[in-house]
N, C-alpha and C. Protein backbone atom coordinates (compact mmCIF):
# COMPACT_ATOMS: atom_id res chain seq x y z
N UNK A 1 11.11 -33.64 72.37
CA UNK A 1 10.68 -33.52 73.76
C UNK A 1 11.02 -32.14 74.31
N UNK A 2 10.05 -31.86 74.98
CA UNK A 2 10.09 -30.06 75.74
C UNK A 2 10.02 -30.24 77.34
N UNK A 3 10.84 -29.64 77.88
CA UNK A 3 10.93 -29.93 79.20
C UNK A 3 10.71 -28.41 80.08
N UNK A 4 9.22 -28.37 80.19
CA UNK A 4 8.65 -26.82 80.91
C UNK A 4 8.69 -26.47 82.50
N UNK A 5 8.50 -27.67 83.45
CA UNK A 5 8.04 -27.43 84.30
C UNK A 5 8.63 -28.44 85.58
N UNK A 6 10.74 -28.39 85.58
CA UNK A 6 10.92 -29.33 86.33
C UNK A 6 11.10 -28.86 87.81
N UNK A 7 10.83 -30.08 88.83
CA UNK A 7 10.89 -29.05 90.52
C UNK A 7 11.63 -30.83 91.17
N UNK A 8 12.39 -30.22 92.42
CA UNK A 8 13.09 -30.60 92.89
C UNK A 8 12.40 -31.70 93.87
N UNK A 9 11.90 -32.78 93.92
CA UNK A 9 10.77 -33.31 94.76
C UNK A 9 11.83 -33.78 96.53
N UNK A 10 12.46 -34.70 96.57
CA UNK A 10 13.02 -34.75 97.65
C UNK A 10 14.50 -35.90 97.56
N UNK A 11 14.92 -35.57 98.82
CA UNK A 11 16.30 -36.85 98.85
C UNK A 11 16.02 -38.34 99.57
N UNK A 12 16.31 -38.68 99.29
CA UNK A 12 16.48 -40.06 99.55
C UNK A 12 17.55 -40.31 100.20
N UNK A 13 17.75 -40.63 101.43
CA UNK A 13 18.76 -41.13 102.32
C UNK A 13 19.09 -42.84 102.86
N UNK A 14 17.90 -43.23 102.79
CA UNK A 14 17.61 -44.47 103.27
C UNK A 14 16.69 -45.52 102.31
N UNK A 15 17.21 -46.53 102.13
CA UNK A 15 16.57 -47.29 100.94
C UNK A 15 15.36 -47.44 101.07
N UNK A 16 14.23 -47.60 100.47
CA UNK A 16 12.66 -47.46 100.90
C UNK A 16 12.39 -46.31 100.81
N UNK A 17 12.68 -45.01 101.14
CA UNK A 17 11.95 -43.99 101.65
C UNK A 17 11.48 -43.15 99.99
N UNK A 18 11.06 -43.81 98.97
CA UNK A 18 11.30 -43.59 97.92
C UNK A 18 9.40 -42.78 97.45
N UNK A 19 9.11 -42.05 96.05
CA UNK A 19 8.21 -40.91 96.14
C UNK A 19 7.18 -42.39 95.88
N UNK A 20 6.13 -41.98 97.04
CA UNK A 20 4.68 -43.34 96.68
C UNK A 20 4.24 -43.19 94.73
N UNK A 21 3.83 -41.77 94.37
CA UNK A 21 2.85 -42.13 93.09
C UNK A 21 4.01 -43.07 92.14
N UNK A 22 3.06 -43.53 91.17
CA UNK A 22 3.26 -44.45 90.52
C UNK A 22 3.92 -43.61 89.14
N UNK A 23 5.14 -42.71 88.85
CA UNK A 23 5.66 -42.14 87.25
C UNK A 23 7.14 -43.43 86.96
N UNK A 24 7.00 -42.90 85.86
CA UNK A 24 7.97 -43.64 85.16
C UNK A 24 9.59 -43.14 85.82
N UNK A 25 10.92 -43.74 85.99
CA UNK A 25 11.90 -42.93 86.59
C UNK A 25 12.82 -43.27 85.64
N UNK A 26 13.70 -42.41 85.38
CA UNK A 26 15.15 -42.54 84.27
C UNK A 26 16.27 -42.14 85.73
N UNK A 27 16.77 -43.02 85.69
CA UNK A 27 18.45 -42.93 86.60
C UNK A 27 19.38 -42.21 86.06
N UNK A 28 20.43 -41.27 86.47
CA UNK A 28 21.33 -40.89 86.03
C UNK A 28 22.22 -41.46 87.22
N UNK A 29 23.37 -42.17 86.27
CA UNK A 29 24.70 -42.96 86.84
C UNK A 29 25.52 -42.49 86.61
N UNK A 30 26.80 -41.98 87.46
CA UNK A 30 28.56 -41.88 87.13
C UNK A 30 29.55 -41.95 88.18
N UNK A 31 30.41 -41.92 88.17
CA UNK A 31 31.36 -41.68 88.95
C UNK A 31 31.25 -40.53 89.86
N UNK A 32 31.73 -39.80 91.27
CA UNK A 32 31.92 -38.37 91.31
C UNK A 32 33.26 -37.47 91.03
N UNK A 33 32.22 -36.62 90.65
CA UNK A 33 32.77 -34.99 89.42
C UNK A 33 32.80 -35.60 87.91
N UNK A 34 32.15 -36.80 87.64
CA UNK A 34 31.98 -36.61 86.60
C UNK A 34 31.16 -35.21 85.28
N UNK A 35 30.58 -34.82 86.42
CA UNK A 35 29.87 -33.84 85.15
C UNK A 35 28.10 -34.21 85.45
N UNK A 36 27.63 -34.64 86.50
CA UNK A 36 26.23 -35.18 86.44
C UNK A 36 25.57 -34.22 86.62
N UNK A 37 25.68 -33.31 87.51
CA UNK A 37 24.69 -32.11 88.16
C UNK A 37 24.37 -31.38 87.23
N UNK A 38 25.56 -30.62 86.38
CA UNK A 38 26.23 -29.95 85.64
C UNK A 38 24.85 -30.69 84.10
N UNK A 39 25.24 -32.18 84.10
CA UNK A 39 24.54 -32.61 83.08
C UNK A 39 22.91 -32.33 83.32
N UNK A 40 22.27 -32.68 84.30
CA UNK A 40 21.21 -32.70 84.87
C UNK A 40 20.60 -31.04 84.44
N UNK A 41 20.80 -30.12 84.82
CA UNK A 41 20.87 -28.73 84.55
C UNK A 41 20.73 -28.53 83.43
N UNK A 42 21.79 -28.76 82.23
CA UNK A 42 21.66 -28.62 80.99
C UNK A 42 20.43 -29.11 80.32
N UNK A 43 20.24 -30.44 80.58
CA UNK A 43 18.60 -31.01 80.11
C UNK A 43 17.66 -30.22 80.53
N UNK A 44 17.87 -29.72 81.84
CA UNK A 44 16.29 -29.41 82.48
C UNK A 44 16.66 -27.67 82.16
N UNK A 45 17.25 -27.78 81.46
CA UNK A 45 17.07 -25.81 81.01
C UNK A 45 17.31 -24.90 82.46
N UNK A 46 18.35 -25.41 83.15
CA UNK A 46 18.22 -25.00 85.13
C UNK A 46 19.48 -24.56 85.38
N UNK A 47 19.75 -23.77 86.21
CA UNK A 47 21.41 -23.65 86.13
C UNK A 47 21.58 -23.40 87.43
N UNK A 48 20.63 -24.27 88.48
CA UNK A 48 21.20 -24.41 89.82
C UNK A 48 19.87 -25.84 90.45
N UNK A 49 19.10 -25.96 89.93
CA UNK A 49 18.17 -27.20 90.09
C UNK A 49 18.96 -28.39 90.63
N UNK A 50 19.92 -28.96 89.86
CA UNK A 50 21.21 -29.84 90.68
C UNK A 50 22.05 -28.94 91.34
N UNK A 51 22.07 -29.51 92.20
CA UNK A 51 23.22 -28.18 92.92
C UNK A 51 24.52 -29.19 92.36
N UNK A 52 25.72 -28.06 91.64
CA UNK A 52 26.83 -28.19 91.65
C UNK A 52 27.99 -28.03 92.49
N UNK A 53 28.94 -29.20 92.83
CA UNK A 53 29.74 -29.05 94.22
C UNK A 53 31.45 -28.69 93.26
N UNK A 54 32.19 -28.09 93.73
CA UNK A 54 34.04 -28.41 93.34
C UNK A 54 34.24 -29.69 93.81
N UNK A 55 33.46 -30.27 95.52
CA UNK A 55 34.25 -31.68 95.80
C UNK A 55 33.22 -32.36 95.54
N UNK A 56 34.19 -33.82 95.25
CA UNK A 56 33.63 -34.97 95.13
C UNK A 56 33.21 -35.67 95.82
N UNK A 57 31.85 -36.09 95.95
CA UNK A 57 31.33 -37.00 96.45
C UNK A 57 30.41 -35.95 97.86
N UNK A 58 29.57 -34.69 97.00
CA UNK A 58 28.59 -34.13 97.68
C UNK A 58 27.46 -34.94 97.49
N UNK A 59 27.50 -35.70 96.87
CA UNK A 59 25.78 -35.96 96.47
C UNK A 59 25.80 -37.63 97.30
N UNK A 60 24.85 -37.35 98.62
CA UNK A 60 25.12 -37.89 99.19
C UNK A 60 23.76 -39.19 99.34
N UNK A 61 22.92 -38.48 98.72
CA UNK A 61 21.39 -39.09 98.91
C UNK A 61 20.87 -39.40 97.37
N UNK A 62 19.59 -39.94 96.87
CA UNK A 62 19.04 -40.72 95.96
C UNK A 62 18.04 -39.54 95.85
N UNK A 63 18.38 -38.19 94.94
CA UNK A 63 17.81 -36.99 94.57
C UNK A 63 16.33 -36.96 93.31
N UNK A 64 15.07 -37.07 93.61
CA UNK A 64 14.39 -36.89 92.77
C UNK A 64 13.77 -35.71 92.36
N UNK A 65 13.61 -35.75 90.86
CA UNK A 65 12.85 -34.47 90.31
C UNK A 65 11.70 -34.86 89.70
N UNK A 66 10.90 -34.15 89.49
CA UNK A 66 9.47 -34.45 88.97
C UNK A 66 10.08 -33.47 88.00
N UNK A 67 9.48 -34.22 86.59
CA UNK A 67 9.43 -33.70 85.17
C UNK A 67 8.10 -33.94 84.43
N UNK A 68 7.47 -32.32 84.53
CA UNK A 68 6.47 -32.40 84.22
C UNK A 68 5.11 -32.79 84.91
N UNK A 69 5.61 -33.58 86.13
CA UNK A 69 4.06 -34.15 86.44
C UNK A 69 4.13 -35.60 85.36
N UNK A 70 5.19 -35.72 84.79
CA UNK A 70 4.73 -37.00 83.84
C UNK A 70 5.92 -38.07 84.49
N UNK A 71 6.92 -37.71 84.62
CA UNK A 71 8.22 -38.73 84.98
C UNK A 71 8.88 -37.76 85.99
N UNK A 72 10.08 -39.03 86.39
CA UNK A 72 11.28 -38.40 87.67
C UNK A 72 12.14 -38.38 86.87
N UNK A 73 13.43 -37.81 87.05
CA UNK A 73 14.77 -37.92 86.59
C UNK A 73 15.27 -37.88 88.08
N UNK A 74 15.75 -39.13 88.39
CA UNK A 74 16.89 -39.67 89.74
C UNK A 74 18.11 -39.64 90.02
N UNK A 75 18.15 -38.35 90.71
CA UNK A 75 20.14 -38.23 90.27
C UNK A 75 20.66 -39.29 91.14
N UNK A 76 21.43 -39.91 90.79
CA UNK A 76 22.04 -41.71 92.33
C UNK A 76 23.60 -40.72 92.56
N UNK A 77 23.74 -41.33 93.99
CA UNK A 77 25.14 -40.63 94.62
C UNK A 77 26.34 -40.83 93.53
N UNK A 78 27.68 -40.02 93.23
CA UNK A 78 28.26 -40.57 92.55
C UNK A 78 29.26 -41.41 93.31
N UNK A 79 29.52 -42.58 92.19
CA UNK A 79 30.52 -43.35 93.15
C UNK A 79 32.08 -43.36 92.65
N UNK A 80 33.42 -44.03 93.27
CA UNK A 80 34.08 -44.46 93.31
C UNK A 80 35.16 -42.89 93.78
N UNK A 81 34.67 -42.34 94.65
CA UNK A 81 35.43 -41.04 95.06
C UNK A 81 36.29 -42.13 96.86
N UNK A 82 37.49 -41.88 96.21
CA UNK A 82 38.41 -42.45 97.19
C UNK A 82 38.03 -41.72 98.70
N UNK A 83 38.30 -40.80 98.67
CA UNK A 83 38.58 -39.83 100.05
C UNK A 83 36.89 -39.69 100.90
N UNK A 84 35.98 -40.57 100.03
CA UNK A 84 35.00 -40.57 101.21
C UNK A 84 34.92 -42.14 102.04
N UNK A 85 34.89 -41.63 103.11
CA UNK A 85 34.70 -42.78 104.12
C UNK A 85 34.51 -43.99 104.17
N UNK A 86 34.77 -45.12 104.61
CA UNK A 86 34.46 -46.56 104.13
C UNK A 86 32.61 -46.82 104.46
N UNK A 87 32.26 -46.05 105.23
CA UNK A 87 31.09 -46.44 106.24
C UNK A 87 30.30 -45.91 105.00
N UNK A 88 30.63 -44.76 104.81
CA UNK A 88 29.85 -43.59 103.90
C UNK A 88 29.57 -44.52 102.28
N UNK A 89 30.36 -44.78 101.80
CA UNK A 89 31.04 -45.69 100.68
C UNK A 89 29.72 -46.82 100.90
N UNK A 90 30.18 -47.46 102.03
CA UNK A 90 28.80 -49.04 102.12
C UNK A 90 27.15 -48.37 102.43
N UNK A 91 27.14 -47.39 102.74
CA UNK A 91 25.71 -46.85 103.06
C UNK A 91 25.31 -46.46 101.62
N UNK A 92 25.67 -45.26 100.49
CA UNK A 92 25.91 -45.52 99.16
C UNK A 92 25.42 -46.46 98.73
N UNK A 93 26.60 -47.48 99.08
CA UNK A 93 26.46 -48.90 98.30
C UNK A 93 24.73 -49.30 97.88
N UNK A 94 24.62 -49.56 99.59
CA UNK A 94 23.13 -49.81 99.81
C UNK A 94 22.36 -49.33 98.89
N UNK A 95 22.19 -47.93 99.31
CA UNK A 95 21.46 -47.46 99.11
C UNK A 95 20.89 -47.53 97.48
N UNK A 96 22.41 -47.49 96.75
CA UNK A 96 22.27 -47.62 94.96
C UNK A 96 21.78 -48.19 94.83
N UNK A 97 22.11 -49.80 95.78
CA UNK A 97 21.67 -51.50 95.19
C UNK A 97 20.41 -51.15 95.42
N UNK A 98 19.74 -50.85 96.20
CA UNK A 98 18.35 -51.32 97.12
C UNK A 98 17.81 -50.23 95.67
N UNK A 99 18.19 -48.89 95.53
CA UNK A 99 17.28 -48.64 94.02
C UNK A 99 17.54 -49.37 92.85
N UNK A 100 18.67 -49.61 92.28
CA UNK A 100 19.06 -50.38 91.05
C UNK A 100 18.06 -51.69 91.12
N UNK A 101 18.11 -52.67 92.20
CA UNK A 101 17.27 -53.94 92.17
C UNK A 101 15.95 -54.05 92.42
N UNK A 102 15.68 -53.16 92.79
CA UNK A 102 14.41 -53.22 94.00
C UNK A 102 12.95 -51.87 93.43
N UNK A 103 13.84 -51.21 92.68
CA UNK A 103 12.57 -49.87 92.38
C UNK A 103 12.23 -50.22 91.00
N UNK A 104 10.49 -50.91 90.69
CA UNK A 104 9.99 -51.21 89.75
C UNK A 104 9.71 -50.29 88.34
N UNK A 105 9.63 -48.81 89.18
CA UNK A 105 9.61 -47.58 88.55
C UNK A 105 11.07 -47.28 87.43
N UNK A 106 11.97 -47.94 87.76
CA UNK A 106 12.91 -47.11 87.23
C UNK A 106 12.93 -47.83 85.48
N UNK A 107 12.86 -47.11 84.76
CA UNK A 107 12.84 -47.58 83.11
C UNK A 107 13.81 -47.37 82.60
N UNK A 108 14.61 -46.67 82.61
CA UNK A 108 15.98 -46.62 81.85
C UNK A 108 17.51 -45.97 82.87
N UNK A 109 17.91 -45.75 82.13
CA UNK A 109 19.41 -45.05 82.84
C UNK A 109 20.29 -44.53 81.90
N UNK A 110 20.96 -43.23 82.54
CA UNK A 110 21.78 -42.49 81.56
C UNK A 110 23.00 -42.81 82.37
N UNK A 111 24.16 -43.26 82.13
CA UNK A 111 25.22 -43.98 82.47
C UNK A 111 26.49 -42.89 81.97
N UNK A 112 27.30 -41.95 82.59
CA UNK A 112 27.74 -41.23 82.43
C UNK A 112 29.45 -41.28 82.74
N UNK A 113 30.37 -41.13 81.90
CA UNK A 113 31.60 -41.33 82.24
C UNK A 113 32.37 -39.81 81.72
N UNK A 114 33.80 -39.93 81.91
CA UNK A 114 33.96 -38.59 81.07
C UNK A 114 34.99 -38.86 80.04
N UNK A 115 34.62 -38.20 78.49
CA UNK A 115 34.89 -38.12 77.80
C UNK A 115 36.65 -37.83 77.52
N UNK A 116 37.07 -37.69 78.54
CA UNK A 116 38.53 -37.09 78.35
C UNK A 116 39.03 -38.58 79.17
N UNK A 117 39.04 -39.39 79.72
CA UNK A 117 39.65 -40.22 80.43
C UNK A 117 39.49 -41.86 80.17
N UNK A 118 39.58 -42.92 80.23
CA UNK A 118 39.31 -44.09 80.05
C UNK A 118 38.56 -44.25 80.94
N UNK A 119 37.73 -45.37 80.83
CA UNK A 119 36.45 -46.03 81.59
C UNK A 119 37.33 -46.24 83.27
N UNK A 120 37.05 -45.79 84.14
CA UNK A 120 37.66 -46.78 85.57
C UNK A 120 37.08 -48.01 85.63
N UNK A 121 37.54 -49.09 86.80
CA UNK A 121 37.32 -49.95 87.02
C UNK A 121 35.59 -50.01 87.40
N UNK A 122 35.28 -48.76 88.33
CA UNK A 122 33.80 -48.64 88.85
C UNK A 122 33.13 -48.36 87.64
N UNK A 123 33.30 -48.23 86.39
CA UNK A 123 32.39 -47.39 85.46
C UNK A 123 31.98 -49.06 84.74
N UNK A 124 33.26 -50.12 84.88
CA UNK A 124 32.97 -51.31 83.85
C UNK A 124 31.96 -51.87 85.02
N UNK A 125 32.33 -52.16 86.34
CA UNK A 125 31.19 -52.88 87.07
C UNK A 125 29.96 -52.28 86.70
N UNK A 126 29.55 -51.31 86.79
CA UNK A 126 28.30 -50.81 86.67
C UNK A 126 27.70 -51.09 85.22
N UNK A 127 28.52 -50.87 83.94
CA UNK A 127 27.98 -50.97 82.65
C UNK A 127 27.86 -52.61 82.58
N UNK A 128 28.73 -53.76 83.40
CA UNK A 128 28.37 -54.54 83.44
C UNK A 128 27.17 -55.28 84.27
N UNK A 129 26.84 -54.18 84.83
CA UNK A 129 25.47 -54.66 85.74
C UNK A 129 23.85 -54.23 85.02
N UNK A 130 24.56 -53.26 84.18
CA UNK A 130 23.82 -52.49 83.10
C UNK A 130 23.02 -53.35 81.98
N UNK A 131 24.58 -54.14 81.73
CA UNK A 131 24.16 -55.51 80.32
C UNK A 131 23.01 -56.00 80.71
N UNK A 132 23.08 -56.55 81.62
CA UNK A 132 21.96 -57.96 82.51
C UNK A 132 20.76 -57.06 83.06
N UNK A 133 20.75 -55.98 82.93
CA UNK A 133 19.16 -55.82 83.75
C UNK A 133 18.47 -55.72 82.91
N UNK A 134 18.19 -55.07 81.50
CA UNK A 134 17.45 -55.41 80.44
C UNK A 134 16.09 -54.16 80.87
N UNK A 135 17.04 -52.89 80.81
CA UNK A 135 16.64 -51.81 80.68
C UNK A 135 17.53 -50.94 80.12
N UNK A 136 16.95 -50.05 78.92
CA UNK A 136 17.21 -49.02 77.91
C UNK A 136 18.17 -48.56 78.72
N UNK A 137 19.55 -48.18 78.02
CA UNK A 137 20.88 -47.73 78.61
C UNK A 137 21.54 -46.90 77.27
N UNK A 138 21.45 -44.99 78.16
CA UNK A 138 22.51 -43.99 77.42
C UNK A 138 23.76 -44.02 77.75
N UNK A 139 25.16 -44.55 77.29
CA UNK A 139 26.13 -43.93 77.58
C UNK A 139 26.38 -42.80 77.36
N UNK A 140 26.99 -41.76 78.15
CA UNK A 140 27.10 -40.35 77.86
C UNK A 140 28.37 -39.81 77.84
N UNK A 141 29.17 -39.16 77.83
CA UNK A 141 30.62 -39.07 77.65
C UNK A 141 30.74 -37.54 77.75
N UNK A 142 30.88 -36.97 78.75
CA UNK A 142 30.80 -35.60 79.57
C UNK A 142 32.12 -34.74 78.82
N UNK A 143 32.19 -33.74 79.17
CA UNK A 143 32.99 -32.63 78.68
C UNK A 143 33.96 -32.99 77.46
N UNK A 144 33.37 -33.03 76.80
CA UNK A 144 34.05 -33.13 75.11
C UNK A 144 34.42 -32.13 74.78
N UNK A 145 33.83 -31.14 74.86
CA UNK A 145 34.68 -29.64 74.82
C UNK A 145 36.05 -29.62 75.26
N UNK A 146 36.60 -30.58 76.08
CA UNK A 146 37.83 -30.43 76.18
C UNK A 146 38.54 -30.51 76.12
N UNK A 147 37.90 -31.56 74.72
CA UNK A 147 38.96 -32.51 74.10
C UNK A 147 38.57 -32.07 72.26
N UNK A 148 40.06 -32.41 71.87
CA UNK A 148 40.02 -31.86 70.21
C UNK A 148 39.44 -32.62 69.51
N UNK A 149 38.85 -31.75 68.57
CA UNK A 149 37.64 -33.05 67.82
C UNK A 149 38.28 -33.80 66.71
N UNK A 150 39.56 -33.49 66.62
CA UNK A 150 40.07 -34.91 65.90
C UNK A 150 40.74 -36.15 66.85
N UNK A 151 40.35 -36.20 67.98
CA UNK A 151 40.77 -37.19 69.03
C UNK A 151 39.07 -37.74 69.53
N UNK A 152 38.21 -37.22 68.77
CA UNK A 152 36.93 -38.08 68.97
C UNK A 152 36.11 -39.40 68.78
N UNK A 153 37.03 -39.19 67.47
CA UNK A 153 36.67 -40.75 66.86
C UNK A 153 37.48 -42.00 67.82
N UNK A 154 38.72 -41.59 68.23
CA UNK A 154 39.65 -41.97 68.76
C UNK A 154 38.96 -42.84 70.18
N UNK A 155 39.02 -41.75 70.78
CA UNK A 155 38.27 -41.67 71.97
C UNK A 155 37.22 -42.83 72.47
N UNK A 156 35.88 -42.44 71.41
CA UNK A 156 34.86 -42.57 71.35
C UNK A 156 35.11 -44.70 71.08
N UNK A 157 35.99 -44.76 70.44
CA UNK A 157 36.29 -46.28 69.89
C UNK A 157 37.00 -46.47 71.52
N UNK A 158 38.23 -46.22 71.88
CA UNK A 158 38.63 -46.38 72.80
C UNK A 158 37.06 -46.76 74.20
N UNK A 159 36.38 -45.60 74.37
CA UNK A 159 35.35 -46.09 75.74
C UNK A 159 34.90 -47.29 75.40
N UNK A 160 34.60 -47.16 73.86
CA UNK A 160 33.39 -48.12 73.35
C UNK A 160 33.79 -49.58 73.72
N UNK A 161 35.61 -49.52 73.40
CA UNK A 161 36.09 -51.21 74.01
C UNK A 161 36.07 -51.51 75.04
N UNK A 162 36.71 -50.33 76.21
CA UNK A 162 36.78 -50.60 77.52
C UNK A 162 36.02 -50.80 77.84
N UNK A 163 34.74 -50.58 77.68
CA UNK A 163 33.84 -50.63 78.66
C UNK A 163 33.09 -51.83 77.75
N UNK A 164 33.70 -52.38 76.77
CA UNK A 164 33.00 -53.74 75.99
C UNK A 164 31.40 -53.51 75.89
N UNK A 165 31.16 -52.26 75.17
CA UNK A 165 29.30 -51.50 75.60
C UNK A 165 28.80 -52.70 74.39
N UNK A 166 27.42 -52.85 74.68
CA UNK A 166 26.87 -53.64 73.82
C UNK A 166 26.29 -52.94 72.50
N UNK A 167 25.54 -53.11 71.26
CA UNK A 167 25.49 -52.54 70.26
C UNK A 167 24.35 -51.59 70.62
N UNK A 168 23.12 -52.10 71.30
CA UNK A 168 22.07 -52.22 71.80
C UNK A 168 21.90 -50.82 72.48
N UNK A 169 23.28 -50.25 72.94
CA UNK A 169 23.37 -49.28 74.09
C UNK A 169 23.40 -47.85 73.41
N UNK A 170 22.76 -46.76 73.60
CA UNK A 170 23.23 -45.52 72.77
C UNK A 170 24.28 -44.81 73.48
N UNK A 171 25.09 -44.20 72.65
CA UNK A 171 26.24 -43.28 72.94
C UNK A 171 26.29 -41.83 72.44
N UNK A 172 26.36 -41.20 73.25
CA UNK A 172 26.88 -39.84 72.72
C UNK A 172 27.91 -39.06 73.34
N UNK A 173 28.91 -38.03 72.95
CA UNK A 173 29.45 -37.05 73.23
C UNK A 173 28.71 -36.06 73.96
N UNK A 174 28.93 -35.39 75.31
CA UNK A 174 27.85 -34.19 75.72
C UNK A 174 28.78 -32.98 76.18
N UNK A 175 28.31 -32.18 76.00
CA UNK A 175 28.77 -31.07 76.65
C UNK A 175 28.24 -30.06 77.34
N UNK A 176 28.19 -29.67 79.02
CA UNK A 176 27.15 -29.05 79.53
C UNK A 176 27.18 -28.01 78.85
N UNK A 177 28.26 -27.10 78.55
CA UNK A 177 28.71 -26.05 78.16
C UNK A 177 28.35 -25.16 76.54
N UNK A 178 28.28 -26.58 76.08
CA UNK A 178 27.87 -25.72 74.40
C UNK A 178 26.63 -26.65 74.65
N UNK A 179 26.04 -27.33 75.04
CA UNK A 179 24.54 -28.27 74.75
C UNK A 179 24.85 -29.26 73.69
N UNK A 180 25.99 -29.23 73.40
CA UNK A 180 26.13 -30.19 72.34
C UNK A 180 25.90 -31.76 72.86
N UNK A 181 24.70 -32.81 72.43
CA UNK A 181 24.64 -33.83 72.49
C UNK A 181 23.16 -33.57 73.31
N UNK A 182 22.74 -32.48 73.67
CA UNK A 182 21.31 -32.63 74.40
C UNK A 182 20.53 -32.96 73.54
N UNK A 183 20.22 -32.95 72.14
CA UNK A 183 19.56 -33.67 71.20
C UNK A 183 19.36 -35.26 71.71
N UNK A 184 20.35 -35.63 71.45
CA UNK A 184 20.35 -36.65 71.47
C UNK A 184 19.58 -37.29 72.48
N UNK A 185 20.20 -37.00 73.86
CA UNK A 185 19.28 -37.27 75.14
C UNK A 185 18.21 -37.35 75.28
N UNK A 186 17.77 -36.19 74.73
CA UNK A 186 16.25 -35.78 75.07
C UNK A 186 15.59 -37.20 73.87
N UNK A 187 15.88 -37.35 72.76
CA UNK A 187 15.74 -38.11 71.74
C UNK A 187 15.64 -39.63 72.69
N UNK A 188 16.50 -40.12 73.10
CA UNK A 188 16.33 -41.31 73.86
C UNK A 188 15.33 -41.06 75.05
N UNK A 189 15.32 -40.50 76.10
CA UNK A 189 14.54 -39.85 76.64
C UNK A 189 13.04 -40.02 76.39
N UNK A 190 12.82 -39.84 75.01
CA UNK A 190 11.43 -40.13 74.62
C UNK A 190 11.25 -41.21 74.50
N UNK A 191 12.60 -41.67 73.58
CA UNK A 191 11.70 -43.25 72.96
C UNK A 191 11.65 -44.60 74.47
N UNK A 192 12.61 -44.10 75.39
CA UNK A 192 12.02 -44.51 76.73
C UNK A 192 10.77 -44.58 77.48
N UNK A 193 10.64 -43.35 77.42
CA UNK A 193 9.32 -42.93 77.86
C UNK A 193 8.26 -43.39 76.80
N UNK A 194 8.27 -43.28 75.58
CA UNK A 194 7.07 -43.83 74.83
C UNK A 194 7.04 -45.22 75.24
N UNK A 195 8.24 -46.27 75.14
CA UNK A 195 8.14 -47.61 75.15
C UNK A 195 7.48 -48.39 77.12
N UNK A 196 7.89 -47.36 77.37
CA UNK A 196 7.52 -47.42 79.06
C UNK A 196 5.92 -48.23 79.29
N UNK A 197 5.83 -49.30 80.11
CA UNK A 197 4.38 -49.72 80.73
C UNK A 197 4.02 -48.83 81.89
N UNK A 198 4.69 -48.39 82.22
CA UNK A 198 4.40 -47.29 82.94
C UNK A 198 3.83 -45.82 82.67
N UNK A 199 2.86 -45.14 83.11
CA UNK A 199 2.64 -43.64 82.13
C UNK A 199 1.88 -42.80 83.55
């Protein structure tokens, strides 16, 4: 897969207000500062297309990109950042649920945690909401670069329990920084998009 021609289409603030044409959508899910923007960028060959924040919990709205004219890639707010607001936190909430349940468009999801830390509590709710919807699911495992690659295998077994991932689910190591694991992505990526009723 070649990715030539991605543009920033609009935010989403309010559940509903979502793009009318009919493309296929891939979700990107994580925590905030996991590494999403940062990830987002690396795929789309962009090195400011996601805007990257230092604090957590900038991404405040349901961000779409048009890829290609053929599909969206949907960046969703990140969650479980303590220091934002309770009000802020349930509007979020909403807003995730009302896309996660409710948007017919969306075909898969890249489910993103980071590679240096154990699963949080918010990363198992979500991979467990993940099991049951019975749509194509990447786990991704962010800045591996920063961790020694004989603590990978380690690691990699470690998420794989916590988060009890099913067999079904693909996994990879990523790194915005060296591109290591964008293969892979882009690789699922397709076979999403090929398997898609949507086109």
């Amino acid at each position: 897969m070649k990715i030539n021609n991605p543009r920033f289409v609009t935010s989403v603030f309010k559940p509903g207000k979502y793009p009318t044409d009919i493309k296929p959508e891939i979700a990107f899910s994580g925590r905030s500062n996991v590494g999403k923007s940062s990830l987002l960028n690396m795929i789309l060959n962009e090195k400011k297309l996601a805007k990257i924040s230092s604090k957590p919990g900038r991404t405040q709205s349901i961000n779409f990109f048009n890829i290609d004219d053929k599909f969206y890639f949907v960046d969703l707010p990140g969650y479980g950042f303590a220091r934002v607001p309770d009000k802020v936190k349930e509007e979020w909430g909403r807003l995730i649920n009302d896309y996660l349940f409710n948007r017919p468009n969306l075909i898969g999801i890249i489910q993103i945690v980071d590679a240096r830390h154990d699963p949080t509590k918010d990363d198992i709710m979500m991979i467990d909401w993940l099991k049951t919807s019975g749509l194509p699911v990447m786990l991704v495992a962010t800045k591996v670069d920063k961790i020694g690659k004989s603590k990978r295998a380690k690691q990699q077994k470690n998420i794989i329990n916590k988060l009890d991932l099913p067999e079904e689910f693909y996994f990879s190591f990523v790194s915005s920084k060296t591109t290591e694991g964008k293969g892979k992505i882009l690789q699922f990526l397709q076979e999403v998009l090929n398997s898609s009723r949507i086109k």
